[in-house]
N, C-alpha and C. Protein backbone atom coordinates (compact mmCIF):
# COMPACT_ATOMS: atom_id res chain seq x y z
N UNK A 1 -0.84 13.65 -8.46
CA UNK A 1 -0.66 15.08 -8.66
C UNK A 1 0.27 15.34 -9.84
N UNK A 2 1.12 14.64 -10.19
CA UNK A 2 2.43 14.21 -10.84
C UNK A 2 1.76 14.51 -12.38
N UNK A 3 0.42 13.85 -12.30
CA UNK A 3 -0.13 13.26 -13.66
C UNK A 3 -0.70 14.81 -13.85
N UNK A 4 -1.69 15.00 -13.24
CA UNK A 4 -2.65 16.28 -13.26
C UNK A 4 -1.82 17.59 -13.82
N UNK A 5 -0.52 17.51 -13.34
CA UNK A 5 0.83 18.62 -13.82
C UNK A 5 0.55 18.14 -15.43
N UNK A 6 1.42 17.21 -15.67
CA UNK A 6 1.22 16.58 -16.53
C UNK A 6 0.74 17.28 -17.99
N UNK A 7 -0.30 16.80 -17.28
CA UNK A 7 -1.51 17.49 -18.48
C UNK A 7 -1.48 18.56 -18.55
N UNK A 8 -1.68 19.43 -17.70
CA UNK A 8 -1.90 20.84 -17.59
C UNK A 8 -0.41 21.41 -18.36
N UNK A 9 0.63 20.77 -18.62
CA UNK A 9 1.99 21.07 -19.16
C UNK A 9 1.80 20.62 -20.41
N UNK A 10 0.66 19.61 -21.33
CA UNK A 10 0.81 19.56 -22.37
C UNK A 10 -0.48 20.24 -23.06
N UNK A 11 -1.06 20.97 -22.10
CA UNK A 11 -2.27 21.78 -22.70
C UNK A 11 -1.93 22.45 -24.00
N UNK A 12 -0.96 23.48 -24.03
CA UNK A 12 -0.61 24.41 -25.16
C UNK A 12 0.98 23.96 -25.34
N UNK A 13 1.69 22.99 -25.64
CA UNK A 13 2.59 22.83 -25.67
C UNK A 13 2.80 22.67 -27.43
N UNK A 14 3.52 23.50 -27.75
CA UNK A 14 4.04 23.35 -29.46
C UNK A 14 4.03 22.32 -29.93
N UNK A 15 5.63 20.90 -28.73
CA UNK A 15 5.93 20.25 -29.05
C UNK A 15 5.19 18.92 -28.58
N UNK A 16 3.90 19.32 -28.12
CA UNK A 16 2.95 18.54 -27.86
C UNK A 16 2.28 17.40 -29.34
N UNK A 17 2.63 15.95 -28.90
CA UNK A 17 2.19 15.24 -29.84
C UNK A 17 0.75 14.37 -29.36
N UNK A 18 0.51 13.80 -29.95
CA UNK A 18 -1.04 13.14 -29.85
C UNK A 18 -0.48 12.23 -28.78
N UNK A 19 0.34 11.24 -28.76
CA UNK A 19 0.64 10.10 -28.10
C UNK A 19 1.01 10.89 -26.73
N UNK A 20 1.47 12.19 -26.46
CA UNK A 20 2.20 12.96 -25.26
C UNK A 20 0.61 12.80 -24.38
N UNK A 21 -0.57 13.62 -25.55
CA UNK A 21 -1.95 14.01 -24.71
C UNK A 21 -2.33 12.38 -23.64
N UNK A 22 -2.33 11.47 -24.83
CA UNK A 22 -2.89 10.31 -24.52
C UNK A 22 -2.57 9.60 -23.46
N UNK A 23 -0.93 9.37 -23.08
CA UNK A 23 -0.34 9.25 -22.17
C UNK A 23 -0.64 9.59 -21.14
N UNK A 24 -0.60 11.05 -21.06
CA UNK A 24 -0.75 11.98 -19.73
C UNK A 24 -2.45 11.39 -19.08
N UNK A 25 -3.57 11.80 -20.49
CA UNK A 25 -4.72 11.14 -19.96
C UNK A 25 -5.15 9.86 -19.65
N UNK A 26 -4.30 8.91 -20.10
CA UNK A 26 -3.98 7.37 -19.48
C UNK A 26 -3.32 7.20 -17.94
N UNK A 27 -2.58 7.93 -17.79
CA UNK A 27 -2.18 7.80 -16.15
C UNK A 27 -3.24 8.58 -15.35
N UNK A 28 -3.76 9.60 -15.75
CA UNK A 28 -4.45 10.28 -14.82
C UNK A 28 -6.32 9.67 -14.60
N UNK A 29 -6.60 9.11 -15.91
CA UNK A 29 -7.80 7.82 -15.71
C UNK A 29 -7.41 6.29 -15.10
N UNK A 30 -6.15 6.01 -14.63
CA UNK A 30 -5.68 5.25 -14.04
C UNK A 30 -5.21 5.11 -12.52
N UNK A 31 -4.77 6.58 -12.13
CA UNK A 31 -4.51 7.37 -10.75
C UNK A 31 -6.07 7.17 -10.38
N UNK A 32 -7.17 7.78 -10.95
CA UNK A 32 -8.58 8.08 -10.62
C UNK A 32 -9.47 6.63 -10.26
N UNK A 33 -8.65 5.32 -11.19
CA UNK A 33 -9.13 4.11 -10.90
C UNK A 33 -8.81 3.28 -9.57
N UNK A 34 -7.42 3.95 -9.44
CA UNK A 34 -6.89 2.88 -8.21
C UNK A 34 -7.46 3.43 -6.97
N UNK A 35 -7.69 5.32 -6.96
CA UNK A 35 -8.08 5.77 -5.99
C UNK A 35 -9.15 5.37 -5.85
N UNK A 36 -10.14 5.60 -6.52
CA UNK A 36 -11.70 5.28 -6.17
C UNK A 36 -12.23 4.50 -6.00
N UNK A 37 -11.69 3.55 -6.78
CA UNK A 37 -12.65 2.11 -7.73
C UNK A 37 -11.97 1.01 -7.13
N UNK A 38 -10.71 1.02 -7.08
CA UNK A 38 -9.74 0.22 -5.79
C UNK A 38 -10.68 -0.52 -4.58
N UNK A 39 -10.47 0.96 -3.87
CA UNK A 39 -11.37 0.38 -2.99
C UNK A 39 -12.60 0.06 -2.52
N UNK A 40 -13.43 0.68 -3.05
CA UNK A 40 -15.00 -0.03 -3.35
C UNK A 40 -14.60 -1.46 -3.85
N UNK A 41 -13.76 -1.71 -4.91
CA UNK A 41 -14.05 -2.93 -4.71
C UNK A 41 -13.56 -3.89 -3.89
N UNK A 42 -12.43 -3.32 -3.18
CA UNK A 42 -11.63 -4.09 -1.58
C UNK A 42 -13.39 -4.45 -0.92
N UNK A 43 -14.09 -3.36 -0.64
CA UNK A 43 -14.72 -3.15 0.23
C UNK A 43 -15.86 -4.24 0.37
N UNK A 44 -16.51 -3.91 -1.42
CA UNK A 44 -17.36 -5.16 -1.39
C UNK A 44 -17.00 -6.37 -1.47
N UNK A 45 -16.15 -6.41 -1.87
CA UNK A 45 -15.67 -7.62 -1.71
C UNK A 45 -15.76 -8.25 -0.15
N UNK A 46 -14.99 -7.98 0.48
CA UNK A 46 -14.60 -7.63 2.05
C UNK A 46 -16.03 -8.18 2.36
N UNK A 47 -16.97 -7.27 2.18
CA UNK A 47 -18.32 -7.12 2.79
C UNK A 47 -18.86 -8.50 2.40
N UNK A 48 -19.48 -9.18 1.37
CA UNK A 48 -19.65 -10.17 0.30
C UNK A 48 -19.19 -11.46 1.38
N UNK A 49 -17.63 -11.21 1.24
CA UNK A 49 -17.05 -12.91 2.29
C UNK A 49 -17.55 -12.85 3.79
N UNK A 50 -17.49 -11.46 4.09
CA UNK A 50 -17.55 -11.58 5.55
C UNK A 50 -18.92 -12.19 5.64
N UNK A 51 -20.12 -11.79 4.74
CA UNK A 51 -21.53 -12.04 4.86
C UNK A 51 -21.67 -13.73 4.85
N UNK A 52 -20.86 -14.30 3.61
CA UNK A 52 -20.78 -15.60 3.85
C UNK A 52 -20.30 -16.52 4.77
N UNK A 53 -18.85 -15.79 5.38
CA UNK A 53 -18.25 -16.66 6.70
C UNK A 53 -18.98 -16.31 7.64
N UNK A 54 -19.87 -15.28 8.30
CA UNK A 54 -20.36 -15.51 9.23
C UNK A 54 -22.04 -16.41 9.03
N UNK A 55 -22.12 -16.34 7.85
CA UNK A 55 -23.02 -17.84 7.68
C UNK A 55 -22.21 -19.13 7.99
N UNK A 56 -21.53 -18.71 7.46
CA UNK A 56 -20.67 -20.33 7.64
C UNK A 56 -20.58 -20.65 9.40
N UNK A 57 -20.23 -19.51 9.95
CA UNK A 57 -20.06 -19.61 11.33
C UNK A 57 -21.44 -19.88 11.97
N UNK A 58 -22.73 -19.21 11.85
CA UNK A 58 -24.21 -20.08 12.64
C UNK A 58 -23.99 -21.39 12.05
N UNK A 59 -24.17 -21.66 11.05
CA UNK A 59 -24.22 -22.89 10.62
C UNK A 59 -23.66 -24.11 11.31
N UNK A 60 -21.51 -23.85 11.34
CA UNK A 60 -20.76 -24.47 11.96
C UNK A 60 -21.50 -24.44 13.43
N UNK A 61 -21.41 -23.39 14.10
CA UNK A 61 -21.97 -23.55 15.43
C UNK A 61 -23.49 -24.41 15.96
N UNK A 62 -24.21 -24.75 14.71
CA UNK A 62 -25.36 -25.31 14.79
C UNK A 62 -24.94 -26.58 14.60
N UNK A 63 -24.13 -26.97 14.51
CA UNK A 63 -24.21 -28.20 13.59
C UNK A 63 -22.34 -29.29 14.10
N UNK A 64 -22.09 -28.31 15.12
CA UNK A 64 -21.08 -29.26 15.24
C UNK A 64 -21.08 -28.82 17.09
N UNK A 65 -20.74 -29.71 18.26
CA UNK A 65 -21.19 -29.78 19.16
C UNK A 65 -19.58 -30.66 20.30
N UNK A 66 -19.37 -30.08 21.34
CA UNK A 66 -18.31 -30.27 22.06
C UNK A 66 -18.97 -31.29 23.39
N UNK A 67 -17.81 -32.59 23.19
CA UNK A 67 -18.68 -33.59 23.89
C UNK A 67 -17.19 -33.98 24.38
N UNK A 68 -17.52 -35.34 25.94
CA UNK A 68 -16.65 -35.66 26.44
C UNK A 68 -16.50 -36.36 25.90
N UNK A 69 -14.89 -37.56 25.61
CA UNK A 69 -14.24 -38.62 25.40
C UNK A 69 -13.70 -39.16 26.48
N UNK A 70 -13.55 -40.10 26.53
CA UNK A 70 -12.70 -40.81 27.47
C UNK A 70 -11.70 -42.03 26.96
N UNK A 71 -10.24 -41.93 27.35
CA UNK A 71 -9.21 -42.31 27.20
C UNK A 71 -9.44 -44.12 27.24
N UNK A 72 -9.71 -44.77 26.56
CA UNK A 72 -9.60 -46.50 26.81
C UNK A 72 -8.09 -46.71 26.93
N UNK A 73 -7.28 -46.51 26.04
CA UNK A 73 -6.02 -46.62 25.86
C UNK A 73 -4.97 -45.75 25.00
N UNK A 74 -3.91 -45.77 25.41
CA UNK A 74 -2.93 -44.61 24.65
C UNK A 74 -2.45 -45.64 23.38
N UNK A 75 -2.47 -45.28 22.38
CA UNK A 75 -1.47 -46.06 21.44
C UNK A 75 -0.40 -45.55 20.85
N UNK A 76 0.59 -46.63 20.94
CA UNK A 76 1.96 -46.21 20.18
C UNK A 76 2.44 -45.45 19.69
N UNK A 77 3.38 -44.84 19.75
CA UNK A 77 3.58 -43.67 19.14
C UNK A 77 4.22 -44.66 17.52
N UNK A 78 3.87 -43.19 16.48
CA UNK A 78 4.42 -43.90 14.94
C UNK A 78 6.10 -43.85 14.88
N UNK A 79 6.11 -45.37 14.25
CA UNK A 79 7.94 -44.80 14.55
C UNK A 79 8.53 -43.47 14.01
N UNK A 80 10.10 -43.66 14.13
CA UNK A 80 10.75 -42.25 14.37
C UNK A 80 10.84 -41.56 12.85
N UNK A 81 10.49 -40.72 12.88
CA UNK A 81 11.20 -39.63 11.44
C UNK A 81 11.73 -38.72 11.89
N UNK A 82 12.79 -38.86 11.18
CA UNK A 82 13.59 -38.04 10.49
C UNK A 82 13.33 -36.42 10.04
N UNK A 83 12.31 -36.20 9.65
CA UNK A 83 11.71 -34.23 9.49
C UNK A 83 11.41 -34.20 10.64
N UNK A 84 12.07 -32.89 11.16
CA UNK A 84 11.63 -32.25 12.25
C UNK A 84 10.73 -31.61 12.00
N UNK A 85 9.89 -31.14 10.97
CA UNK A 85 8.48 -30.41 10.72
C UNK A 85 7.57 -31.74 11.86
N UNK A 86 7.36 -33.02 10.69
CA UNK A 86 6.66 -33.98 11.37
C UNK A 86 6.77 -34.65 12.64
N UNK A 87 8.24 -34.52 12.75
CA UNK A 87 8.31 -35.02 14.41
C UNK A 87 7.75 -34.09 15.25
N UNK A 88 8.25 -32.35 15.55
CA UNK A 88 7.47 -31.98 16.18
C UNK A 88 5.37 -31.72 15.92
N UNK A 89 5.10 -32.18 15.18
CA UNK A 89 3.98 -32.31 15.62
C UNK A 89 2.99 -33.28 16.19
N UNK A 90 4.06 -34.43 15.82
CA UNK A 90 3.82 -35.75 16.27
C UNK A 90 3.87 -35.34 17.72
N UNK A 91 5.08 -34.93 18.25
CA UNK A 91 5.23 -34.52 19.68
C UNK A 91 3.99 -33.67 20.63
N UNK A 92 3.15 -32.64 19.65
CA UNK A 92 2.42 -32.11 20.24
C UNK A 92 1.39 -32.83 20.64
N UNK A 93 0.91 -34.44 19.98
CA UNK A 93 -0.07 -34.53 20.21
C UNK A 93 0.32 -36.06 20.43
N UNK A 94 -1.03 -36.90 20.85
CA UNK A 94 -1.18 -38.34 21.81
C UNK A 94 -1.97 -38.99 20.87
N UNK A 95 -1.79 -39.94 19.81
CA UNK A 95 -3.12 -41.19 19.70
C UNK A 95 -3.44 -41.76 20.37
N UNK A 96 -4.75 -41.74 21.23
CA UNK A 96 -5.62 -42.68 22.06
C UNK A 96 -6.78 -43.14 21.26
N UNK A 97 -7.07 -44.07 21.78
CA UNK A 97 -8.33 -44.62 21.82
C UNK A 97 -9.00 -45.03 22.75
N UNK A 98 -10.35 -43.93 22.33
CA UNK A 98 -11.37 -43.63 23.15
C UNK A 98 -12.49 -43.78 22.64
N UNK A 99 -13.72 -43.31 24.00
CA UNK A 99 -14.82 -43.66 23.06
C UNK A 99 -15.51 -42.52 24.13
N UNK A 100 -16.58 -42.44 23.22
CA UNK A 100 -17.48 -40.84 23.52
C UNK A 100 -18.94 -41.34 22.93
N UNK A 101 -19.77 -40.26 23.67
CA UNK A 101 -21.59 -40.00 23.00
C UNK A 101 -21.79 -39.18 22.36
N UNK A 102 -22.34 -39.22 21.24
CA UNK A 102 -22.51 -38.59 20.15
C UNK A 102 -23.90 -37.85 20.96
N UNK A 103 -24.05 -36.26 20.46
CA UNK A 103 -25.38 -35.48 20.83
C UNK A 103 -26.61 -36.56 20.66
N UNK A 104 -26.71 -37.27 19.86
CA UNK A 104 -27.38 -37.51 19.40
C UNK A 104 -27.85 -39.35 20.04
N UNK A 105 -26.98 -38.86 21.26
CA UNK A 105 -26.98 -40.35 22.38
C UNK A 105 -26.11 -41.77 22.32
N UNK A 106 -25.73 -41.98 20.57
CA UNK A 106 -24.78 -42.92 20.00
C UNK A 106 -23.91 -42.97 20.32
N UNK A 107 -23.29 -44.27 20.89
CA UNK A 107 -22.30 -44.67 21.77
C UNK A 107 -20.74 -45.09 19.93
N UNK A 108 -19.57 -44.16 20.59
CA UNK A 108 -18.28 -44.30 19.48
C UNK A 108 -17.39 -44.45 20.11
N UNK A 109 -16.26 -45.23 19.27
CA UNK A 109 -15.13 -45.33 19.79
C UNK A 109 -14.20 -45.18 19.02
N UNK A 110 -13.00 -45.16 18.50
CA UNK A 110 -12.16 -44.52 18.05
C UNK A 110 -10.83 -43.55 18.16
N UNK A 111 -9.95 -44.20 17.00
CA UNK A 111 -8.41 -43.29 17.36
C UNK A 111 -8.80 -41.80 17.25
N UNK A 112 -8.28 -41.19 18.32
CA UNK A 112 -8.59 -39.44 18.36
C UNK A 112 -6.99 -39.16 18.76
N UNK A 113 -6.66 -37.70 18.35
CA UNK A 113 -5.48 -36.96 18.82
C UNK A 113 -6.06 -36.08 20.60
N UNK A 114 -4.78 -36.17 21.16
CA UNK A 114 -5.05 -35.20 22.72
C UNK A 114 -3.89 -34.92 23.34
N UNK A 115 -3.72 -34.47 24.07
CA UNK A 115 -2.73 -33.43 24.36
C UNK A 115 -1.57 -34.83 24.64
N UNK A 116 -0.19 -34.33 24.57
CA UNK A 116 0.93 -35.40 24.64
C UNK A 116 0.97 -36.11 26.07
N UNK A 117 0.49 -35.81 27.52
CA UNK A 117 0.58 -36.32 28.62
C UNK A 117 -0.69 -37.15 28.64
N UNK A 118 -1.54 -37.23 28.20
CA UNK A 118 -2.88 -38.44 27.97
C UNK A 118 -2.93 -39.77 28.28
N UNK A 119 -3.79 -40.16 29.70
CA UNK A 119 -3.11 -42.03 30.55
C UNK A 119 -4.92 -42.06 29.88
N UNK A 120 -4.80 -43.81 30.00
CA UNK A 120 -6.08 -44.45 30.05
C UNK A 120 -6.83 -43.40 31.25
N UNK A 121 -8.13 -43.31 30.92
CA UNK A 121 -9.40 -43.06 31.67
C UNK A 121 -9.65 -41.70 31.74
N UNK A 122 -8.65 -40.62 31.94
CA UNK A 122 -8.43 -39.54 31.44
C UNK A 122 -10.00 -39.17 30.27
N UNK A 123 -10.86 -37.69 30.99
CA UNK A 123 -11.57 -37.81 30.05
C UNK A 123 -11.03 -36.06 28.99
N UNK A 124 -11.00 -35.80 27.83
CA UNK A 124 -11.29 -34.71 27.44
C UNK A 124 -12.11 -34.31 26.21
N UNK A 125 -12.18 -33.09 25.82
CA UNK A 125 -13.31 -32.76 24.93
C UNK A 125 -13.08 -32.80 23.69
N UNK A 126 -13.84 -33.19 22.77
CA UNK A 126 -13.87 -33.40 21.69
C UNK A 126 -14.92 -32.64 20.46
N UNK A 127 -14.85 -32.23 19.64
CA UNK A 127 -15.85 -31.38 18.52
C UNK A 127 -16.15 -32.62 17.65
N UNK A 128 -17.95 -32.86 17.57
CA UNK A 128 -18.52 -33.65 16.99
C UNK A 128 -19.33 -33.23 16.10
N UNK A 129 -20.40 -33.90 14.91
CA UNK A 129 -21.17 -33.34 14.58
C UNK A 129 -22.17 -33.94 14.85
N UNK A 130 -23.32 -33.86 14.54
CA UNK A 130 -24.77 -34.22 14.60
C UNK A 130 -25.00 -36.03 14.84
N UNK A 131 -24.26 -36.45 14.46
CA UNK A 131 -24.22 -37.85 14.61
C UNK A 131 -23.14 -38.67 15.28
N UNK A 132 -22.09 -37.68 16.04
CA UNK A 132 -21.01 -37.57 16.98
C UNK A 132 -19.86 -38.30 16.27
N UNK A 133 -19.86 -38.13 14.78
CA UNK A 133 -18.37 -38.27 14.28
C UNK A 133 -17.57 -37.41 14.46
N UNK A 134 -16.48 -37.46 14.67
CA UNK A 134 -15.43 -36.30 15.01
C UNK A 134 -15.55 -35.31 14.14
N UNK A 135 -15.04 -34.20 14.24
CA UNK A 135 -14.86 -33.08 13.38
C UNK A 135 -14.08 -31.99 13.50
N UNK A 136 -13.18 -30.75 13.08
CA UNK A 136 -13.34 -30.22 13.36
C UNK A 136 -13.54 -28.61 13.85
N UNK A 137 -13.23 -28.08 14.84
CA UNK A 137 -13.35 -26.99 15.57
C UNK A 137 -14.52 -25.89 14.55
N UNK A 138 -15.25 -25.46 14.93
CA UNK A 138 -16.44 -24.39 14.05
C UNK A 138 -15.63 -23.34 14.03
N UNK A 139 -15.49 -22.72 13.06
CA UNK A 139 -15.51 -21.33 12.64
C UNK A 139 -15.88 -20.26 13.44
N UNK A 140 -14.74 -19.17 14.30
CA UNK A 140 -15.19 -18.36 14.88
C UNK A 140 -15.46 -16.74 13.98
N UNK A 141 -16.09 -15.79 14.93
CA UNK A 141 -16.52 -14.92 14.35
C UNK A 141 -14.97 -13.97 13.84
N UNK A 142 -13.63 -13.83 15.00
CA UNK A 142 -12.62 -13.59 14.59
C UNK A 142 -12.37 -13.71 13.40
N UNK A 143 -11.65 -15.33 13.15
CA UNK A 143 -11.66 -15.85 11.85
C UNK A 143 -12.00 -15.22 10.74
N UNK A 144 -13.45 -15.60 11.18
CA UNK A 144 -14.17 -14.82 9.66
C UNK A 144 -14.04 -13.52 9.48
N UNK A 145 -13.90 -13.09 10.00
CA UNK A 145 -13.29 -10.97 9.98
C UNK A 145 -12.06 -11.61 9.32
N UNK A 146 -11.25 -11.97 10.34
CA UNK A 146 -9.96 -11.67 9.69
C UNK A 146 -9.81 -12.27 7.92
N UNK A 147 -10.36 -13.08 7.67
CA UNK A 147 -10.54 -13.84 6.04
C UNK A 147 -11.01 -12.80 5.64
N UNK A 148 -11.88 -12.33 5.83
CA UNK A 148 -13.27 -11.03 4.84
C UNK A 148 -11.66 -9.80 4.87
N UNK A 149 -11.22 -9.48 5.33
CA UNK A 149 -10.40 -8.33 5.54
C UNK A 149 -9.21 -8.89 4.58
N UNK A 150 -8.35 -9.93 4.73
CA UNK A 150 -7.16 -10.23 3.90
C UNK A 150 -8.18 -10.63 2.19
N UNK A 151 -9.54 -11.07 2.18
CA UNK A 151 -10.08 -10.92 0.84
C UNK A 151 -10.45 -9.61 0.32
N UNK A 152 -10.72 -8.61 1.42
CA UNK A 152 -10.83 -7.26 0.55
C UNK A 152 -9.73 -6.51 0.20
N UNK A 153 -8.80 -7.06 0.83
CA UNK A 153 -7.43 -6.59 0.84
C UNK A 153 -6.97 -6.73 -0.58
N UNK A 154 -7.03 -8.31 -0.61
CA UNK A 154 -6.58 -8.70 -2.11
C UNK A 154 -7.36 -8.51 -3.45
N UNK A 155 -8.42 -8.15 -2.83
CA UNK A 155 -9.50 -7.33 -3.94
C UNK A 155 -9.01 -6.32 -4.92
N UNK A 156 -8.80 -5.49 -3.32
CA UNK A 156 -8.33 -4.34 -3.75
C UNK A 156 -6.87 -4.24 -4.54
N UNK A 157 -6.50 -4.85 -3.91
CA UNK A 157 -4.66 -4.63 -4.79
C UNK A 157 -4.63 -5.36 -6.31
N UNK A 158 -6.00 -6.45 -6.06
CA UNK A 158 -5.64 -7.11 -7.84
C UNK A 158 -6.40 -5.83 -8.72
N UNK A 159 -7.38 -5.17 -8.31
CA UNK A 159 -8.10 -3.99 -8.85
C UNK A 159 -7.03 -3.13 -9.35
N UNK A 160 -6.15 -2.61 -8.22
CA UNK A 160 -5.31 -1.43 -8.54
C UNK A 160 -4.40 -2.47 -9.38
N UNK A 161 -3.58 -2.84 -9.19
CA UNK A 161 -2.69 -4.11 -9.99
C UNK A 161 -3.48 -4.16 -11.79
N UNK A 162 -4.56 -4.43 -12.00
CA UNK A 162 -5.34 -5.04 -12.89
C UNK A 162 -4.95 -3.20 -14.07
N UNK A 163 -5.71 -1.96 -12.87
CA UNK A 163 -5.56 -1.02 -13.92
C UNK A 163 -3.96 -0.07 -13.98
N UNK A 164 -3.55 -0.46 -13.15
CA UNK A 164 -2.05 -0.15 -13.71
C UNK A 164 -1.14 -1.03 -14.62
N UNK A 165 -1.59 -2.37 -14.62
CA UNK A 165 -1.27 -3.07 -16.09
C UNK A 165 -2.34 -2.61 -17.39
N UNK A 166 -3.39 -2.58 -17.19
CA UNK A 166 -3.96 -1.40 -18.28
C UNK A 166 -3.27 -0.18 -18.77
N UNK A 167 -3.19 0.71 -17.83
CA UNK A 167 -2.30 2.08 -17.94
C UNK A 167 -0.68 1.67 -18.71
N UNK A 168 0.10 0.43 -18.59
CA UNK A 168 1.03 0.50 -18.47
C UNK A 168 1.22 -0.73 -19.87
N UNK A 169 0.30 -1.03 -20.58
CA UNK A 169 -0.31 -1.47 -21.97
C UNK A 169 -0.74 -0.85 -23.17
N UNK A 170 -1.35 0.49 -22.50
CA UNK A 170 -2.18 1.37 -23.27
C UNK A 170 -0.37 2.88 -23.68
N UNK A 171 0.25 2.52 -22.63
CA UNK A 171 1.81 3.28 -23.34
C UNK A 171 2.44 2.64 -23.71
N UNK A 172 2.34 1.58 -23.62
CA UNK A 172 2.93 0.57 -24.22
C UNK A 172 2.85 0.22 -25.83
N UNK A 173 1.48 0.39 -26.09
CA UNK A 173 0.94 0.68 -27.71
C UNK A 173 1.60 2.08 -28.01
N UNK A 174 0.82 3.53 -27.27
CA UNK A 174 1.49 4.15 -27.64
C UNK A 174 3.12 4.89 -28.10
N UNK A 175 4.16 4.01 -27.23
CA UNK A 175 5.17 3.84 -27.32
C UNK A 175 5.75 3.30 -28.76
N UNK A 176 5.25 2.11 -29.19
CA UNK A 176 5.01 1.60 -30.32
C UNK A 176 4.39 2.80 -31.48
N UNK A 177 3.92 2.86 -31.49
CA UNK A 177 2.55 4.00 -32.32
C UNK A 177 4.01 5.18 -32.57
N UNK A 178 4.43 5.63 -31.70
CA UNK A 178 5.60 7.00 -31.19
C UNK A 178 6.81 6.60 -32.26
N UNK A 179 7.17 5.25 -31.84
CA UNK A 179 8.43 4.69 -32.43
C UNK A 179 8.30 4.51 -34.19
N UNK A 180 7.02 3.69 -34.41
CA UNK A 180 6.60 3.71 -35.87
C UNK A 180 6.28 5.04 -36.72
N UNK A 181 6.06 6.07 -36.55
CA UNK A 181 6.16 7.70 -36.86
C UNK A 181 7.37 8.57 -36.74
N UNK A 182 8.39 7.88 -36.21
CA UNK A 182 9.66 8.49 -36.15
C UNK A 182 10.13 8.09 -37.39
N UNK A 183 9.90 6.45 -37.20
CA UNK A 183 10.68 5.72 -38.76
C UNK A 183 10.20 6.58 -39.94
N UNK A 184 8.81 6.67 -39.79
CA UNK A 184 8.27 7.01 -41.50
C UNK A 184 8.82 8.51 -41.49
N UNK A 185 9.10 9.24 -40.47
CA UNK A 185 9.48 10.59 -40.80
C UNK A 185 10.96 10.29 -41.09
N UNK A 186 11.90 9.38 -40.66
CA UNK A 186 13.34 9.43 -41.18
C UNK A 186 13.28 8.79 -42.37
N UNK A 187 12.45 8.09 -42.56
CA UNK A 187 12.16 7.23 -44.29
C UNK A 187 12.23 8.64 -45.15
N UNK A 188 11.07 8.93 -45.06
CA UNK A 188 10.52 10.71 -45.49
C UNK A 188 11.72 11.66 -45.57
N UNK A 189 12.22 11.86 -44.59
CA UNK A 189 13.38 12.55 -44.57
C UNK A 189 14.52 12.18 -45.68
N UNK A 190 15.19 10.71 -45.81
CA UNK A 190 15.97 10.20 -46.71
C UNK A 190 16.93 10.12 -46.10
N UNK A 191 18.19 9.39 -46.83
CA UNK A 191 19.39 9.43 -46.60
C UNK A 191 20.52 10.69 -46.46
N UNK A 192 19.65 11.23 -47.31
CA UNK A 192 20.61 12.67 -47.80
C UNK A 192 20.59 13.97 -46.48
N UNK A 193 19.60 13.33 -45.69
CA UNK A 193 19.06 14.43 -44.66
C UNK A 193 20.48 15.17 -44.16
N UNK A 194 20.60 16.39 -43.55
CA UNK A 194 22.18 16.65 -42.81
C UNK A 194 22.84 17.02 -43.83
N UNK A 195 23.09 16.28 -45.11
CA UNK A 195 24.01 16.61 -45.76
C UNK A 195 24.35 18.10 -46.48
N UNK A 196 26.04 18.52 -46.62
CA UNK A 196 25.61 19.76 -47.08
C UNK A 196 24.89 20.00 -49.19
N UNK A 197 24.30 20.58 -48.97
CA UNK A 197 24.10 21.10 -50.30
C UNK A 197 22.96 19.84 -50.48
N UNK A 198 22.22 19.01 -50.14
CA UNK A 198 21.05 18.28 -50.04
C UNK A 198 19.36 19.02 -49.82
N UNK A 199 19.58 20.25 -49.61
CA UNK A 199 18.15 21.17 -49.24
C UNK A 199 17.54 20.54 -48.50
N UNK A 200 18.55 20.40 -47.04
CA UNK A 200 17.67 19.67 -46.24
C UNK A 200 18.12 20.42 -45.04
């Protein structure tokens, strides 16, 4: 609204200069960009990922498959460190080795992670794919909303971002342009300017 004044204040203004008009109509084609154009492109954007992650999600769900394991043996825990980032996650979880059927009837065995209380024989579930190598977890439909939404999000803000560094480039010249026309008028003017009896 700020801008729209703006203008309407340098319509008939005396001391209205070219760089004043330009200005005013640079923020107010810039206000008009972030409003409009902003978000259409949040939107498609938004729209665009979501269309792909929930491909991604039939796909994942086609193609990767929750099967039992069973516990042969617990193994060792890795010795001690020192980061508590890595220790507690070490803590959350159990290396066993187990062995499981792949969908696909193929008998595996192998070190897997499972919850920290995990004894031999103990069976639990595991995410495989098509040939029952581990994998994991598929892509839910949540997920993919929530990604499509923080990508239209950031759509949108590099959009508005993108034309308020435009807007804020384009006074930036003119600023320049403003400053270089002052000089040539005090060049023009002379030294003598002010002085008395100089006819100035």
């Amino acid at each position: 609204m700020r801008t729209i004044r703006g203008l309407w204040r340098w319509r008939r203004n005396p001391l209205r200069r070219p760089t004043d008009l330009a200005e005013a109509w640079a923020a107010l084609v810039a206000a008009l960009l972030i409003v409009l154009v902003a978000p259409g492109v949040g939107w498609a954007t938004g729209a665009l990922t979501h269309g792909a992650l929930r491909e991604t999600v039939r796909e994942q769900r086609a193609q990767r498959h929750l099967v039992s394991a069973t516990v042969v043996k617990v193994l060792p825990h890795p010795r001690i460190d020192s980061d508590p980032e890595t220790a507690s996650t070490r803590d959350a979880h159990r290396r066993v080795f187990a062995k499981w059927t792949g969908p696909d009837g193929s008998e595996h065995t192998g070190a897997l992670g499972t919850h920290p209380g995990a004894d031999a024989g103990e069976r639990f579930r595991i995410w495989t794919d098509d040939r029952g190598r581990p994998t994991g977890r598929p892509l839910d439909e949540a997920t993919a909303a929530t990604h499509a939404v923080l990508a239209g999000t950031a759509a949108a803000a590099g959009a508005a971002g993108l034309f308020e560094g435009a807007r804020r480039l384009v006074v930036w010249r003119l600023m320049r342009r403003r400053f270089a026309q002052w000089d040539t008028a005090w060049e023009r003017a002379g030294q003598d300017w002010g002085r008395a009896g100089a006819d100035s």
